[in-house]
N, C-alpha and C. Protein backbone atom coordinates (compact mmCIF):
# COMPACT_ATOMS: atom_id res chain seq x y z
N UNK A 1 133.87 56.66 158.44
CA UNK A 1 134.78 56.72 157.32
C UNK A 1 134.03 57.25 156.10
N UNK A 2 134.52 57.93 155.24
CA UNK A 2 134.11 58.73 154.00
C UNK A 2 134.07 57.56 152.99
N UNK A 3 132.87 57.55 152.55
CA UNK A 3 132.74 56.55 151.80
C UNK A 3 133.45 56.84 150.29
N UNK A 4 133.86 57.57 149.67
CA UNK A 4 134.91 58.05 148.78
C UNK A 4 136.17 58.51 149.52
N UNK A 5 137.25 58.20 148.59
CA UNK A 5 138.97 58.41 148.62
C UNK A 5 139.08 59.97 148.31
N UNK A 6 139.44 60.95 148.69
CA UNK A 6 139.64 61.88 148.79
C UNK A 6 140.99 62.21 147.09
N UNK A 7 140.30 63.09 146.36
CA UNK A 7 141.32 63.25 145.12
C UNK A 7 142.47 64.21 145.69
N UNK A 8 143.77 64.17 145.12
CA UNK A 8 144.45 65.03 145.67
C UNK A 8 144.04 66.53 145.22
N UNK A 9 144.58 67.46 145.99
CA UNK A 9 144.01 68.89 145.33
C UNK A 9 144.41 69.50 144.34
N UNK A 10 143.59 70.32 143.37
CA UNK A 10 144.31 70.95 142.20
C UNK A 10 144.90 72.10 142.40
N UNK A 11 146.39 72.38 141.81
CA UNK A 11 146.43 73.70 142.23
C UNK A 11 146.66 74.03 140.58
N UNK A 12 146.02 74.21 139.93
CA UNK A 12 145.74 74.90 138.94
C UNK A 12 144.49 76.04 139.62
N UNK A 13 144.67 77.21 138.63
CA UNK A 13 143.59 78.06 139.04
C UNK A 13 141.71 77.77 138.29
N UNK A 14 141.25 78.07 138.74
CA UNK A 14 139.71 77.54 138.20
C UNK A 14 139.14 78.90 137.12
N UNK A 15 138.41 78.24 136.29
CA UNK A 15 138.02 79.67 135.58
C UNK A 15 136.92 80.56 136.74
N UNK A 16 136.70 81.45 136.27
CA UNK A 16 135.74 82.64 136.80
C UNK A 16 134.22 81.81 136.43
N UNK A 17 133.72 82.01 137.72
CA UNK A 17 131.78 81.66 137.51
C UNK A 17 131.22 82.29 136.36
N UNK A 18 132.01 82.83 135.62
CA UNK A 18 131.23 83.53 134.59
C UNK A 18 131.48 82.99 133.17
N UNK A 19 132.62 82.32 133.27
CA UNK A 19 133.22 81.57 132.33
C UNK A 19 133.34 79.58 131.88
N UNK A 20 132.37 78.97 133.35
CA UNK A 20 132.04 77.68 133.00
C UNK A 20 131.64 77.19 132.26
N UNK A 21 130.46 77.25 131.60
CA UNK A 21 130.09 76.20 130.53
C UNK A 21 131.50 76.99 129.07
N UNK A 22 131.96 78.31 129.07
CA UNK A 22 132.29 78.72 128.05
C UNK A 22 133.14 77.98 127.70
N UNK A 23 133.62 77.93 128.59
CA UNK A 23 134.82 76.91 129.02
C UNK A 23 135.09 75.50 128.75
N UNK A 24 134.17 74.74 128.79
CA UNK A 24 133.84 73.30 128.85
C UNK A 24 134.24 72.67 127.85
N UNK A 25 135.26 70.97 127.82
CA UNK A 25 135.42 70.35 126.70
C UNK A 25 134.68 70.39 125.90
N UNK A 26 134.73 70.96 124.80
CA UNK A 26 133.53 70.74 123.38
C UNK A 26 133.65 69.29 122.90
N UNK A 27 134.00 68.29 122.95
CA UNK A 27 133.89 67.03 122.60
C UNK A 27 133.03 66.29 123.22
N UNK A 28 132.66 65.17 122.84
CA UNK A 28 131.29 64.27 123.62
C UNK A 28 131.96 63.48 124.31
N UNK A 29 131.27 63.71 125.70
CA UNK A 29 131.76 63.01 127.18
C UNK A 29 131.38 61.44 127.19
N UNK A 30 131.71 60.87 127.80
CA UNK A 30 131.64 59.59 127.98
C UNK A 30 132.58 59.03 129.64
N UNK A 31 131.91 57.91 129.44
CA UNK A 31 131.68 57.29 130.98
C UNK A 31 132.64 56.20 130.98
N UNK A 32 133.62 56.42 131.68
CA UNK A 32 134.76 55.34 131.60
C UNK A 32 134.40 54.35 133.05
N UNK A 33 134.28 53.37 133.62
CA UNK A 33 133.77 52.74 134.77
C UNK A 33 134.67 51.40 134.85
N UNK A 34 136.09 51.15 133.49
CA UNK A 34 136.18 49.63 133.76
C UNK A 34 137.65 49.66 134.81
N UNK A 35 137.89 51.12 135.84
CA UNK A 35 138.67 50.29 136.82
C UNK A 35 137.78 50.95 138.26
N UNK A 36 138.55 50.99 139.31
CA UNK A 36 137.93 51.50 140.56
C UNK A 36 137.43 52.75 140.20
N UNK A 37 137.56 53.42 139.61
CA UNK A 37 137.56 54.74 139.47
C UNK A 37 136.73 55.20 138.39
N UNK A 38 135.79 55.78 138.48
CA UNK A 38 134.84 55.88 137.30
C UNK A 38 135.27 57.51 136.49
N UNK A 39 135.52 57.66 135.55
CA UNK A 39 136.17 58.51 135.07
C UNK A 39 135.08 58.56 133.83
N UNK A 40 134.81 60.56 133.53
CA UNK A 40 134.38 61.00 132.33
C UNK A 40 135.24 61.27 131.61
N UNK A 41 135.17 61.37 130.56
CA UNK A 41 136.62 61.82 129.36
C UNK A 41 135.73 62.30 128.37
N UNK A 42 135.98 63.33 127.24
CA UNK A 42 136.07 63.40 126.14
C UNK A 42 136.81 62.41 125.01
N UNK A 43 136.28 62.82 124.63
CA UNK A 43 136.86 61.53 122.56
C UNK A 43 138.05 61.49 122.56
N UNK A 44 138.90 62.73 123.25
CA UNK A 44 140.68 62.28 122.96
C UNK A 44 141.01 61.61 124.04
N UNK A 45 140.30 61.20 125.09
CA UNK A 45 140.58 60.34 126.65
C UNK A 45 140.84 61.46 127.38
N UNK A 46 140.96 62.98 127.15
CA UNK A 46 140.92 63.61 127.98
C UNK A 46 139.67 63.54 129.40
N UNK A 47 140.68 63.65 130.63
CA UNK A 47 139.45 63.25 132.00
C UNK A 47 138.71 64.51 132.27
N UNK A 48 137.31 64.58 131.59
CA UNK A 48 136.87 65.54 132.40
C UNK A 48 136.89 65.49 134.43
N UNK A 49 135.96 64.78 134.56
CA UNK A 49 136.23 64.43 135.99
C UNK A 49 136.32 62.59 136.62
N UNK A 50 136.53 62.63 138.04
CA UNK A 50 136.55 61.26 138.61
C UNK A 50 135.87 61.21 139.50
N UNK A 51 135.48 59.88 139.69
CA UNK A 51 134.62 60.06 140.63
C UNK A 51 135.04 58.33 141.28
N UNK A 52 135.18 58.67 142.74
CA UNK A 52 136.15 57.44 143.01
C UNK A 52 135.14 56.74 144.02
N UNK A 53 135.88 55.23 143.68
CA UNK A 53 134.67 54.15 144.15
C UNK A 53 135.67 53.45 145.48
N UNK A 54 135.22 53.61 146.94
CA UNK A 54 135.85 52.68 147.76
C UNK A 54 135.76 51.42 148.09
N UNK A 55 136.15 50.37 148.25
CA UNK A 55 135.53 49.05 148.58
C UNK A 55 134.48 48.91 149.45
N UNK A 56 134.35 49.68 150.17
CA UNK A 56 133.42 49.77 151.03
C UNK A 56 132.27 50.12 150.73
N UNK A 57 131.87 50.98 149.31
CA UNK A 57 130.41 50.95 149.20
C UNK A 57 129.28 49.57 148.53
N UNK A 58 127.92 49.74 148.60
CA UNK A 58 127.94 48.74 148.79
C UNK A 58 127.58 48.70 147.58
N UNK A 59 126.48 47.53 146.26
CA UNK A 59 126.44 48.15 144.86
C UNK A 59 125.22 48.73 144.67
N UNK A 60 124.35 49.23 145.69
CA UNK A 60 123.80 50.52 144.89
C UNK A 60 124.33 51.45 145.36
N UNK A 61 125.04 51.50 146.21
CA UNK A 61 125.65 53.17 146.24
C UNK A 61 127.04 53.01 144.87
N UNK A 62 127.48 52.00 144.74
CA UNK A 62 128.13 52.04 143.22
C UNK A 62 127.13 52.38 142.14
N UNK A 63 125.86 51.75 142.19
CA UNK A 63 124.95 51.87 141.27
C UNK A 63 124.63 53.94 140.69
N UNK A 64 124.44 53.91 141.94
CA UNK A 64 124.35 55.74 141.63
C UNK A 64 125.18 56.23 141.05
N UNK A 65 126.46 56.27 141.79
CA UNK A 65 128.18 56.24 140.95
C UNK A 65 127.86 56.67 139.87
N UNK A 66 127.71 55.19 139.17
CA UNK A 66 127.30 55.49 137.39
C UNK A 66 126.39 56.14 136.81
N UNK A 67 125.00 56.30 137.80
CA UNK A 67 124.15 56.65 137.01
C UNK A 67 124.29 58.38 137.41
N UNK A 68 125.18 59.27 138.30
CA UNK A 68 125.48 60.39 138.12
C UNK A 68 126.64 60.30 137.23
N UNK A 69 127.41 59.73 137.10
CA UNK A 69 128.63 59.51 135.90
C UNK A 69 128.04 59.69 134.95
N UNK A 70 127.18 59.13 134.24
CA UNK A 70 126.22 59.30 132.94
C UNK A 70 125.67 60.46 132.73
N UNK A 71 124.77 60.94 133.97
CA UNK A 71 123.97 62.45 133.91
C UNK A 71 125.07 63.20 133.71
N UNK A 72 125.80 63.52 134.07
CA UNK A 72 127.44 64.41 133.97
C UNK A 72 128.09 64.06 132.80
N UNK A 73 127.99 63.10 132.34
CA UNK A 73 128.62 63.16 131.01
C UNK A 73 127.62 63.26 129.34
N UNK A 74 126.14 63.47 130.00
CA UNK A 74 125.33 64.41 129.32
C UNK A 74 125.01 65.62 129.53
N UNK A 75 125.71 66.04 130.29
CA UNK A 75 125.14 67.76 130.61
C UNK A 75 125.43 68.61 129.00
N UNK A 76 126.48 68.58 128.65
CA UNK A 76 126.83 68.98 127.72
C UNK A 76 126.01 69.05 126.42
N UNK A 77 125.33 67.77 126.38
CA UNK A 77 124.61 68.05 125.26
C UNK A 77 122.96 68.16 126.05
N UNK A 78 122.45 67.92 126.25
CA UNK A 78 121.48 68.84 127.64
C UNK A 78 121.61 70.29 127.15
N UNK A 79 122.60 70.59 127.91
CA UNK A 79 122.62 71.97 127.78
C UNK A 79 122.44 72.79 126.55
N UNK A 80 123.11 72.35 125.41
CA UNK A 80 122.76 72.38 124.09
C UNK A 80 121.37 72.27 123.58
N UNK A 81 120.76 71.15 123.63
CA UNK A 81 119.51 71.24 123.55
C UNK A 81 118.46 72.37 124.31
N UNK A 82 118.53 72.52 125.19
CA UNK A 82 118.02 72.92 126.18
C UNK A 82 117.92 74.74 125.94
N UNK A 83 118.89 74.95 125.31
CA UNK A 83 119.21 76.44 124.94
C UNK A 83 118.44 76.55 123.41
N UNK A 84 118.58 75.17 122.86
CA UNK A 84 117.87 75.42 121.48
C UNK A 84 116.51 75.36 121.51
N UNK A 85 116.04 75.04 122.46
CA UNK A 85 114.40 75.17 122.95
C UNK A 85 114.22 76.30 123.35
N UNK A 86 115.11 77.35 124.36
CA UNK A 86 114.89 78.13 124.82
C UNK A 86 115.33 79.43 123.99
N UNK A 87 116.05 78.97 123.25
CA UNK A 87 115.86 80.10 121.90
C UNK A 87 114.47 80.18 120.88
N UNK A 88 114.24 78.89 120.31
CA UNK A 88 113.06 78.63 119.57
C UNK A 88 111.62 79.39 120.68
N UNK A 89 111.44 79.26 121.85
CA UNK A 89 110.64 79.58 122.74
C UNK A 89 110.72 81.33 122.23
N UNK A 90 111.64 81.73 122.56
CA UNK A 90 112.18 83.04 122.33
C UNK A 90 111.49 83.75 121.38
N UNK A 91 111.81 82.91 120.13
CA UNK A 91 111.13 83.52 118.67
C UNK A 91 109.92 83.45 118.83
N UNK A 92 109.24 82.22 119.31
CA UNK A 92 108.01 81.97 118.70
C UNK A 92 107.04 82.70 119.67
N UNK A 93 107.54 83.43 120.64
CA UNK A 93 106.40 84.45 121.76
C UNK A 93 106.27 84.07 122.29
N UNK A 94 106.43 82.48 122.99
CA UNK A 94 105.84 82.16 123.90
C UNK A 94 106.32 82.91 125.15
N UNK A 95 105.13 82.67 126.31
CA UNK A 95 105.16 83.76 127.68
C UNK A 95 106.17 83.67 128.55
N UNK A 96 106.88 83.88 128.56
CA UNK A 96 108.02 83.54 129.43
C UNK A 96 107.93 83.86 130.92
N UNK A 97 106.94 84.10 131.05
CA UNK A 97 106.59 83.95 132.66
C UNK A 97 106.00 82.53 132.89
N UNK A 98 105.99 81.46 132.14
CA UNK A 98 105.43 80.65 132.68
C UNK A 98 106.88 79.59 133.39
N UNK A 99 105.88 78.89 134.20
CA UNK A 99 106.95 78.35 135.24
C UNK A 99 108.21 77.56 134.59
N UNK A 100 107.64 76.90 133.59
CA UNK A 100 108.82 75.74 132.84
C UNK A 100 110.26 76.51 132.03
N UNK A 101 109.85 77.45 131.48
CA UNK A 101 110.17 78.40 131.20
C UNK A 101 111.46 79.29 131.83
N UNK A 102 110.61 79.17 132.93
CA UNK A 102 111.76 80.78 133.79
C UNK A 102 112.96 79.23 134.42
N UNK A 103 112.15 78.04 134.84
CA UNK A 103 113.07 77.29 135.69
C UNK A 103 114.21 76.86 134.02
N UNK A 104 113.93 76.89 133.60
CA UNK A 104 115.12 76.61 132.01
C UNK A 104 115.62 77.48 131.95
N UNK A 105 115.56 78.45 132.32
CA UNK A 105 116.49 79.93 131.97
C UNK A 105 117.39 79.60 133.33
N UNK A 106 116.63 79.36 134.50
CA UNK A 106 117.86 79.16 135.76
C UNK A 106 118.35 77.97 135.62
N UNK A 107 118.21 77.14 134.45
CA UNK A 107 119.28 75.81 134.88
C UNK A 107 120.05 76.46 134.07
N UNK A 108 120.30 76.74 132.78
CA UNK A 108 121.18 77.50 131.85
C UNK A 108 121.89 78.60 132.28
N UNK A 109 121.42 79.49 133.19
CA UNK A 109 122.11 80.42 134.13
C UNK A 109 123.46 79.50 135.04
N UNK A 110 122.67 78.31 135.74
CA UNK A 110 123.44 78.15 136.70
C UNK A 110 124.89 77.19 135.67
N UNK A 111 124.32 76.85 134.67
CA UNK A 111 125.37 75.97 133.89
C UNK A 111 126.07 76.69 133.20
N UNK A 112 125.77 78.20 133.10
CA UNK A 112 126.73 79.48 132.45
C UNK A 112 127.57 80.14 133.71
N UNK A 113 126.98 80.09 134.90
CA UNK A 113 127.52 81.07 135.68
C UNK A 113 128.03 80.55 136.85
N UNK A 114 127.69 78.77 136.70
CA UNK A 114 128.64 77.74 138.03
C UNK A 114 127.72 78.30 138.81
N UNK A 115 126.08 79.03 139.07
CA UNK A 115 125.83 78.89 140.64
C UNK A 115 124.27 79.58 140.20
C-alpha cells in the first residue's frame, strides 16, 4: 500500500519549464500541519502545495513530512538569497569555475527552469 493518499489530478495547464520560479507565489510560505494534511500556503492562505499524511505512517516518516514541508516552504526565500550571493560573486570577480560556485548556478537553473 502507498504510504500517501493519492491527490486528485489537476487539470489546469502547468506553466512552461521556463517559467517556474517566474511564476511562483511572491508571498512568504508557511507550513500549515494542524489537520491530516500538511499544507504550504502563502499569507492570504493561498495552498501552495499538500502533502498528505496516511494513518499508516509511522512518526518519523510523519517527522520528515514536516521537515520537507518546511524546506519547501523556504525555497523561496533560499532562492532569493542565493541569487543575491551569486550576483555579489558576479561583481566582485570571483572565479566562477570554482566548484561551489558553478553547483549555485545549477540549483538556480534548476529552480528557474523546473529541471
Amino acid at each position: 500500500m502507498a504510504p500517501f493518499s493519492q491527490p486528485p489530478r489537476a487539470t489546469t495547464q502547468l506553466p512552461s519549464k521556463r517559467s517556474v520560479m517566474a511564476e511562483h507565489t511572491k508571498e512568504e510560505w508557511k507550513v500549515d500541519d494542524s489537520t491530516a494534511t500538511i499544507r504550504i500556503k502563502d499569507k492570504s492562505g493561498f495552498c501552495i502545495t499538500t502533502l498528505y499524511v496516511s494513518g499508516k505512517q509511522s512518526p518519523t516518516s510523519i517527522a520528515k513530512l514536516k521537515a520537507n514541508a518546511h524546506l519547501i516552504a523556504a525555497a523561496p526565500d533560499q532562492n532569493t538569497a542565493l541569487k543575491g550571493l551569486v550576483d555579489w560573486f558576479k561583481r566582485k570577480g570571483f572565479d566562477r569555475e570554482l566548484p561551489e560556485f558553478r553547483e549555485a548556478e545549477k540549483a538556480l537553473a534548476k529552480a528557474e527552469e523546473g529541471g
